[in-house]
Protein backbone atom coordinates (compact mmCIF):
# COMPACT_ATOMS: atom_id res chain seq x y z
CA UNK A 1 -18.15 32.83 -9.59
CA UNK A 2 -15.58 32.71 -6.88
CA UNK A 3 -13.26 29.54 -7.04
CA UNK A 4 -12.16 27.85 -3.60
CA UNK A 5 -9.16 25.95 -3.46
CA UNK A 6 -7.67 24.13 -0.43
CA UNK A 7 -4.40 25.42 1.01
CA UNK A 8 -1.48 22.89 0.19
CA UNK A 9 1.93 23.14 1.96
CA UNK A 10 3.45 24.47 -1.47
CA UNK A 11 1.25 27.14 -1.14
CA UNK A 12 3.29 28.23 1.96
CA UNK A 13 4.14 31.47 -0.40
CA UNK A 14 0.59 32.03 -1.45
CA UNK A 15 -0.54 31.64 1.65
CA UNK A 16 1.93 33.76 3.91
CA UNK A 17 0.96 36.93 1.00
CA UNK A 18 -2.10 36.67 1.91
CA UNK A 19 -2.37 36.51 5.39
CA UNK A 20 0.22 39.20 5.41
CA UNK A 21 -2.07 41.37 3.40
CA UNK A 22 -4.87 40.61 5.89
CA UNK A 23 -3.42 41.56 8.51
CA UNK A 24 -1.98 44.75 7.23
CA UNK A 25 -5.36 45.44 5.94
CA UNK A 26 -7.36 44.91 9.26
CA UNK A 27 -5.06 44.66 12.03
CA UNK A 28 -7.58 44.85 14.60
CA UNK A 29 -9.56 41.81 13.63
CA UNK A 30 -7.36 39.22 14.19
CA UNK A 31 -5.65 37.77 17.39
CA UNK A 32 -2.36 38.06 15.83
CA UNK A 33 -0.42 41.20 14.06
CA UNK A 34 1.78 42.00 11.31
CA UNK A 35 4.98 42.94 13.42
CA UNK A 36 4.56 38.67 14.87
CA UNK A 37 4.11 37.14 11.56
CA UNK A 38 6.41 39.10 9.04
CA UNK A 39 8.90 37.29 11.00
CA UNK A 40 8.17 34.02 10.21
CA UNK A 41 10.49 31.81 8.35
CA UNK A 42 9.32 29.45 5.48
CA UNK A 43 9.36 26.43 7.41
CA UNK A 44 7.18 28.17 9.86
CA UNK A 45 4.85 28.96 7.03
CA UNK A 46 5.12 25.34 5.48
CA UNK A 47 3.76 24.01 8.77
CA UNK A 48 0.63 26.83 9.06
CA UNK A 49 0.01 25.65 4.71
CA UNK A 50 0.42 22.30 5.67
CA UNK A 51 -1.93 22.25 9.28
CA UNK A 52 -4.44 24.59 8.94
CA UNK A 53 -6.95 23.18 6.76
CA UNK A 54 -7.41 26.24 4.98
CA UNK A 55 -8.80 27.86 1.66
CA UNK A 56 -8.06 30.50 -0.85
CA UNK A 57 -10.57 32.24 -2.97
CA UNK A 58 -9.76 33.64 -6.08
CA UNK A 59 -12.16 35.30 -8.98
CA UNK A 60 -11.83 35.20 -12.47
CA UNK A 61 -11.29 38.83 -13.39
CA UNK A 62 -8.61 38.99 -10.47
CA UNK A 63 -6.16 36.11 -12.27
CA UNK A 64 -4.05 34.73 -10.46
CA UNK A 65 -4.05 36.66 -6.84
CA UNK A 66 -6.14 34.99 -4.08
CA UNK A 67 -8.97 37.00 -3.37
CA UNK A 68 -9.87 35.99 0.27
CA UNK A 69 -8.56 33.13 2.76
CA UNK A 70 -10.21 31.17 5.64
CA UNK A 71 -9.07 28.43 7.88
CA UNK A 72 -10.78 25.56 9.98
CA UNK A 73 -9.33 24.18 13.37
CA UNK A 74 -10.61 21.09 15.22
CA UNK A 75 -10.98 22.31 18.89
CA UNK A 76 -12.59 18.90 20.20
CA UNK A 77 -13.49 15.93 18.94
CA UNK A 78 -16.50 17.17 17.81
CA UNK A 79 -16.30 21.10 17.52
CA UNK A 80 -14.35 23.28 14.96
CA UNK A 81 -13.42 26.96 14.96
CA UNK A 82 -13.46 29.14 11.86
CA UNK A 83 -10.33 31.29 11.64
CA UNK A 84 -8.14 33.83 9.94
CA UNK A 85 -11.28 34.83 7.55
CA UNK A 86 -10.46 38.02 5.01
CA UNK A 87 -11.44 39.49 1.82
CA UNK A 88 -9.35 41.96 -0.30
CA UNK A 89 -11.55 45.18 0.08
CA UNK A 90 -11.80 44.99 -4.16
CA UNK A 91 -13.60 41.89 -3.92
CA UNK A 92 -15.97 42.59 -0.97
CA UNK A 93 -19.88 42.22 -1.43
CA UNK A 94 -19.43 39.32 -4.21
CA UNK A 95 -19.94 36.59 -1.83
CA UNK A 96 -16.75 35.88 -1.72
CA UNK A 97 -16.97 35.11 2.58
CA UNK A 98 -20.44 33.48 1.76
CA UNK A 99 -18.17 31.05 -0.10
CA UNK A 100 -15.52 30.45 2.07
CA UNK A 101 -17.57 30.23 5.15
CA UNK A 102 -19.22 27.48 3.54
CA UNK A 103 -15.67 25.70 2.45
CA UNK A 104 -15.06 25.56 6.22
CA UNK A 105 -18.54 24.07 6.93
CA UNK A 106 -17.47 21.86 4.01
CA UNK A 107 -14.70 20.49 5.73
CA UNK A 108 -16.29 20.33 9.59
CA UNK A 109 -19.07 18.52 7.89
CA UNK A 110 -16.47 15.67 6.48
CA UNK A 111 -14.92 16.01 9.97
CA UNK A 112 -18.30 14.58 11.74
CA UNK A 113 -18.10 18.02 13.74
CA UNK A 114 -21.43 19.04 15.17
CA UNK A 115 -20.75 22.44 16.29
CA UNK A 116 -18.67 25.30 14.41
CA UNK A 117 -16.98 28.55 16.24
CA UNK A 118 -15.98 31.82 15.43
CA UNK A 119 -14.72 34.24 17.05
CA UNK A 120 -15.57 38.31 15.47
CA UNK A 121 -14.29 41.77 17.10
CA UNK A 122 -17.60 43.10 18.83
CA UNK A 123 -16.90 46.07 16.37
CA UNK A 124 -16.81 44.44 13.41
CA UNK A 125 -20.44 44.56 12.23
CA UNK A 126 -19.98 43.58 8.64
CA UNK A 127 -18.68 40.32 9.44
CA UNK A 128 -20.97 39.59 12.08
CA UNK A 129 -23.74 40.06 9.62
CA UNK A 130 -21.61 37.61 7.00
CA UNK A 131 -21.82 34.86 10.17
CA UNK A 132 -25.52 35.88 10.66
CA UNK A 133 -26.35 35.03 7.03
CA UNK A 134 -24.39 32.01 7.14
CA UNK A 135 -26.85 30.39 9.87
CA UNK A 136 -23.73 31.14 13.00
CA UNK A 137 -25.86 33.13 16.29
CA UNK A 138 -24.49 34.66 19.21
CA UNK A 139 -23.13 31.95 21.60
CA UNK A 140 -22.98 34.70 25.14
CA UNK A 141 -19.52 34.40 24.99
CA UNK A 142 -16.86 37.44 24.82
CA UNK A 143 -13.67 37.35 25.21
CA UNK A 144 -9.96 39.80 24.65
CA UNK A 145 -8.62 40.10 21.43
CA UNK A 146 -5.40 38.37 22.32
CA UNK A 147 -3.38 40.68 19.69
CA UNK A 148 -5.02 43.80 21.45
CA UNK A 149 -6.87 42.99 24.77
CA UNK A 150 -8.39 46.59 25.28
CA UNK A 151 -10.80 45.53 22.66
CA UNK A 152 -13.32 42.69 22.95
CA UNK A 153 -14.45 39.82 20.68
CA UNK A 154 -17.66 37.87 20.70
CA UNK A 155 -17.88 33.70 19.52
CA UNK A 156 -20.72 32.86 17.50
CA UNK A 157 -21.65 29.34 16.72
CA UNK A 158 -23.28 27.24 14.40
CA UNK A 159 -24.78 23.66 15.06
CA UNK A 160 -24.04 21.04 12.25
């Protein structure tokens, strides 16, 4: 059973491994990169711990080291965006995203949001088909990856 904790700003450490790995991991999923963030000084990863509202997954047989991480931004006063989602490849397919998509629908829900967003790479069809299964549905949007604008990502939504 995967256990979801919420990202504290002492877990600036935790956190800034993780995200690391991530994006080492799948560089051309996220709007960011590697080279931007490696950079980034503790107080700069304090803040992101400390603002992000986000969550770490871990498993049991996988001690200590987070397993996935997700984030939830407030983009109006009444929609939220789903961010920065990944899953160690070793702990893919045991619904480990399931789990933390539902953290962040946790925490728009105690938000009063009545709309949640993602944003996916148009390529990525394994976590378009996590969204899918998590009730989120095309929203006719597409936009550049900001990290890489050559390729193209499409938002999804879900109503709350």
């Amino acid at each position: 059973m995967t256990d979801v904790r919420e990202v504290a700003e002492d877990d600036w450490a935790i956190m800034r491994d993780v995200r690391l790995d991530a994006l080492r991991d799948m560089p051309s999923a996220f709007g960011s990169s590697y080279a931007r963030e490696a950079v980034f000084t503790e107080a700069d990863w304090r803040r992101r711990a400390s603002g992000r509202n986000g969550f770490l997954a871990y498993l049991p047989n996988f001690g200590a080291v987070p397993v996935g991480i997700v984030g939830g931004i407030r983009e109006t006063a009444h929609t939220g965006q789903l961010v920065s989602m990944w899953v160690r490849p070793q702990a893919r397919r045991r619904r480990v995203g399931t789990t933390l998509v539902s953290a962040v629908i946790g925490w728009a829900l105690a938000q009063d949001l009545t709309r949640l967003d993602v944003w996916v790479t148009d390529t990525n069809e394994e976590a378009r088909r996590l969204y899918e299964r998590c009730g989120f549905a095309p929203a006719g949007e597409r936009q550049p990856l900001p990290s890489d604008p050559a390729r193209a990502e499409i938002g999804m939504m879900l109503p709350l």
